[in-house]
C-alpha atoms as a PDB file:
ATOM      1  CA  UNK A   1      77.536  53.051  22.839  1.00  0.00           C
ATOM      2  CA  UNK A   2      74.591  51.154  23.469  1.00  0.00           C
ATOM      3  CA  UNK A   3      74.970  50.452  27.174  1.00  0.00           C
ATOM      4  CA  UNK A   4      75.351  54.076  27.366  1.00  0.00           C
ATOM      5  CA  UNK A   5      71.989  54.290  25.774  1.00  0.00           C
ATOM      6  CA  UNK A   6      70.754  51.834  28.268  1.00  0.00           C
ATOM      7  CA  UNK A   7      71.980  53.502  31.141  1.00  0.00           C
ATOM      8  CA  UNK A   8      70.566  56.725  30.330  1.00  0.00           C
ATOM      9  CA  UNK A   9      67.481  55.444  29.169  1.00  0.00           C
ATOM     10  CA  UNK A  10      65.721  53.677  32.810  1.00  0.00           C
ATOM     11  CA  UNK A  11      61.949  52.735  30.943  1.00  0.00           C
ATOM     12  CA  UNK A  12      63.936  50.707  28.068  1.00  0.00           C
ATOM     13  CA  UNK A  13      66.438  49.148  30.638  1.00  0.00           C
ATOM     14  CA  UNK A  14      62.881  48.307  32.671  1.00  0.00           C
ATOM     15  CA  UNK A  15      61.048  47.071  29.384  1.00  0.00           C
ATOM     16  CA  UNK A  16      64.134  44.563  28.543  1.00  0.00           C
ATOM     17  CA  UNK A  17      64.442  43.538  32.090  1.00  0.00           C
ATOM     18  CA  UNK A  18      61.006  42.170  31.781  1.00  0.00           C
ATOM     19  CA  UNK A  19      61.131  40.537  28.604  1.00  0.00           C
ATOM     20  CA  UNK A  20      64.043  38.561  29.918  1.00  0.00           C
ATOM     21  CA  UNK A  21      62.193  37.620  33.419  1.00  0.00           C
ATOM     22  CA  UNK A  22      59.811  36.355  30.765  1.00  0.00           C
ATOM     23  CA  UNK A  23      61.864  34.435  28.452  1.00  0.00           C
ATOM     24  CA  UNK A  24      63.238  32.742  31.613  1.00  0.00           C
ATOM     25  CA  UNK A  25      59.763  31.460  33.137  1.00  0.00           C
ATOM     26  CA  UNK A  26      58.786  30.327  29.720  1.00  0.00           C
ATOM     27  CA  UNK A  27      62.443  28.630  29.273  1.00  0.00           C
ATOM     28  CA  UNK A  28      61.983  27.188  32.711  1.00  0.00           C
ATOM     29  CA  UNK A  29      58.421  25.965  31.792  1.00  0.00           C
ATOM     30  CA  UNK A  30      59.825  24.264  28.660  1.00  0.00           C
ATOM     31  CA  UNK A  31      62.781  22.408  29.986  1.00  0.00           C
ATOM     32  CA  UNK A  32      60.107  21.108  33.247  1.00  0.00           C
ATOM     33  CA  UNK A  33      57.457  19.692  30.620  1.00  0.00           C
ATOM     34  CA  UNK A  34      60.583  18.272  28.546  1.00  0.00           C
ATOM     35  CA  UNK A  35      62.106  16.472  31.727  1.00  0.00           C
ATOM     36  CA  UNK A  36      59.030  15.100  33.591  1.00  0.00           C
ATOM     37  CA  UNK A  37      55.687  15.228  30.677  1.00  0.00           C
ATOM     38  CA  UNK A  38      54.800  12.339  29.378  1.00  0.00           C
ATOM     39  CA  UNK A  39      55.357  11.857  25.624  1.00  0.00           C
ATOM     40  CA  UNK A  40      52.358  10.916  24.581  1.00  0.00           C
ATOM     41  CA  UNK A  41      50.293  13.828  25.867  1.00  0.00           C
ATOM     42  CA  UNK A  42      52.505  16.502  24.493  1.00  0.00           C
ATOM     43  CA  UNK A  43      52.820  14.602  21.130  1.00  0.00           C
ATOM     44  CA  UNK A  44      48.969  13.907  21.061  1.00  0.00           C
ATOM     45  CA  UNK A  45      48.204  17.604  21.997  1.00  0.00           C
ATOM     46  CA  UNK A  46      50.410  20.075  19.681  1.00  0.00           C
ATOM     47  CA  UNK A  47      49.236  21.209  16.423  1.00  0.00           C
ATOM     48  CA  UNK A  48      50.533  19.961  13.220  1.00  0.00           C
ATOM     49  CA  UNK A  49      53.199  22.728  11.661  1.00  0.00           C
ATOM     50  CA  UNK A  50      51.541  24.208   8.989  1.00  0.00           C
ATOM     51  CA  UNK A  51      54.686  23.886   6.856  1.00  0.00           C
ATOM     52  CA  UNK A  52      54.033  20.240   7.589  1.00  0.00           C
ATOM     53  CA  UNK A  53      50.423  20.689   6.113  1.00  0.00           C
ATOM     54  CA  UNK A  54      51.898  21.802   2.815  1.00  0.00           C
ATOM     55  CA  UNK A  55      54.432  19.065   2.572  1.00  0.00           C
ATOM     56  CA  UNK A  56      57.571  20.877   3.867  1.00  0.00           C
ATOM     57  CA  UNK A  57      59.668  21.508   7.026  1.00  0.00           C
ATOM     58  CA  UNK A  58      60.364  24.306   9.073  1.00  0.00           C
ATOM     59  CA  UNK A  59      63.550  24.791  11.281  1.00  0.00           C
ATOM     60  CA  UNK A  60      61.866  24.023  14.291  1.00  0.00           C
ATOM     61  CA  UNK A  61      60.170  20.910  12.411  1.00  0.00           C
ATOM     62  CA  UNK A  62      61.029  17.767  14.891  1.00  0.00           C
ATOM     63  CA  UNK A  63      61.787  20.312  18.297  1.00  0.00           C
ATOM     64  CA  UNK A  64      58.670  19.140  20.264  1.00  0.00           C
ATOM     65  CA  UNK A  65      60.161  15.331  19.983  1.00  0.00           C
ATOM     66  CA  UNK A  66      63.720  16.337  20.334  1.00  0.00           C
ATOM     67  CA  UNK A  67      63.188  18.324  23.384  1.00  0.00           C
ATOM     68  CA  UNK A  68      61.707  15.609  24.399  1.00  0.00           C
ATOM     69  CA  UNK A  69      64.297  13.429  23.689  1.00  0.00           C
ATOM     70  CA  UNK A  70      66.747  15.266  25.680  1.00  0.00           C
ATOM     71  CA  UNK A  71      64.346  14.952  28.954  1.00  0.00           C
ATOM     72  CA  UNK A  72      65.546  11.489  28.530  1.00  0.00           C
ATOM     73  CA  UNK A  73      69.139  12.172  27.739  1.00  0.00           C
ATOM     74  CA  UNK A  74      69.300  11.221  24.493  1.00  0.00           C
ATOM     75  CA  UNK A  75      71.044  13.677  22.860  1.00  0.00           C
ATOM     76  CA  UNK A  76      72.289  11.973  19.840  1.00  0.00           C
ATOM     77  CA  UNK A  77      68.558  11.121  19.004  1.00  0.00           C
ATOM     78  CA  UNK A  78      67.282  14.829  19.787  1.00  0.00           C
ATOM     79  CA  UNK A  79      70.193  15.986  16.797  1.00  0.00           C
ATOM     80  CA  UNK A  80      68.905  13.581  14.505  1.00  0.00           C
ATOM     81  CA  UNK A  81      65.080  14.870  15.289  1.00  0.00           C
ATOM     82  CA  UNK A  82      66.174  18.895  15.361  1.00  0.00           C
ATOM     83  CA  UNK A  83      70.087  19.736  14.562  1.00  0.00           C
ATOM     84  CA  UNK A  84      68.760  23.249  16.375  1.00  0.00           C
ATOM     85  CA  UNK A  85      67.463  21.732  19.312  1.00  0.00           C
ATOM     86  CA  UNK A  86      70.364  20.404  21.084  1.00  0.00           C
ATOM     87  CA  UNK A  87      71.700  24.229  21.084  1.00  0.00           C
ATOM     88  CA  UNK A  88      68.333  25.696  21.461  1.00  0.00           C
ATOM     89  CA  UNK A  89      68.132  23.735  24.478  1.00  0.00           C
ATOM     90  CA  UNK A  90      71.437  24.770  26.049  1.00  0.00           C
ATOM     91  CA  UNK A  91      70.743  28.426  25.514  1.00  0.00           C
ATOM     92  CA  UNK A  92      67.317  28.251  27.348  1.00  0.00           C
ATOM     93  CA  UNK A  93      69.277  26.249  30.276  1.00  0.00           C
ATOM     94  CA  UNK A  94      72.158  29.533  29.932  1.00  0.00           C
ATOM     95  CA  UNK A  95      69.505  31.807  29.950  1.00  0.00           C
ATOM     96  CA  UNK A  96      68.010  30.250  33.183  1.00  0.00           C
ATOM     97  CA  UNK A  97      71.415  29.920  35.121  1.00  0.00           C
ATOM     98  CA  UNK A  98      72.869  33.732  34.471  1.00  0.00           C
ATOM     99  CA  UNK A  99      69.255  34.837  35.423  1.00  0.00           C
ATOM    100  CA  UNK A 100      69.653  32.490  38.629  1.00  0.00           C
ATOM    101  CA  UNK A 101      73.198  34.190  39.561  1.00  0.00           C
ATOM    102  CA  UNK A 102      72.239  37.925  38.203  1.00  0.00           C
ATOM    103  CA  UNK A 103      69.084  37.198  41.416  1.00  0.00           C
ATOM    104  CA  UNK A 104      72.075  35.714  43.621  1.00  0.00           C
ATOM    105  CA  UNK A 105      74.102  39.044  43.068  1.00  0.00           C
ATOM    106  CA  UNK A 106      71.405  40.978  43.305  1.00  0.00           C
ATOM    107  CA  UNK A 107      70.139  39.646  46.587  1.00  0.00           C
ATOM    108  CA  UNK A 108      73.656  39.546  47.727  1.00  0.00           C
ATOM    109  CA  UNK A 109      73.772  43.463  47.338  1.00  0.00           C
ATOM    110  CA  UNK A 110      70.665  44.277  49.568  1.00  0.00           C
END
């Protein structure tokens, strides 16, 4: 029912498709400062969480260090820094490779 609602419906099936091309630059600019930033300049320039400020942890508490972890291929450290971030970063890298083969198809078409 709902890809019937998104084939009738062209401006929603627009809006989403750029909200994903979106996602995927900002998951492609993620994984490229996790693999080849240095450490100590994305450490030294993030905010503090605010949960942090009040003595408590978020979810995403430990990410910016895990993800950077996992630039390095350390993936048992990244778990212990963010149990999210090992999966958060594989769905960014899925998100980026479908996108990669739905422009392959596409260009394949034309």
């Amino acid at each position: 029912m709902i890809f019937n609602f998104l084939k009738d419906n062209k401006e929603l099936k627009k809006a989403l498709k750029i909200i994903w091309i979106l996602t995927v630059s900002l998951s492609f600019f993620i994984i490229i400062i996790s693999l080849f930033a240095s450490p100590n300049f994305i450490t030294s320039n993030i905010p503090i969480c605010e949960s942090k400020k009040v003595g408590k942890e978020c979810f995403l508490c430990g990410s910016t260090r895990a993800f950077l972890t996992i630039g390095k291929l350390e993936f048992k450290k990244a778990y212990e820094l963010n149990k999210l971030s090992v999966f958060l970063f594989t769905t960014l890298l899925t998100n980026i490779l479908i996108f990669i083969i739905y422009l392959t198809k596409k260009s394949n078409k034309l």
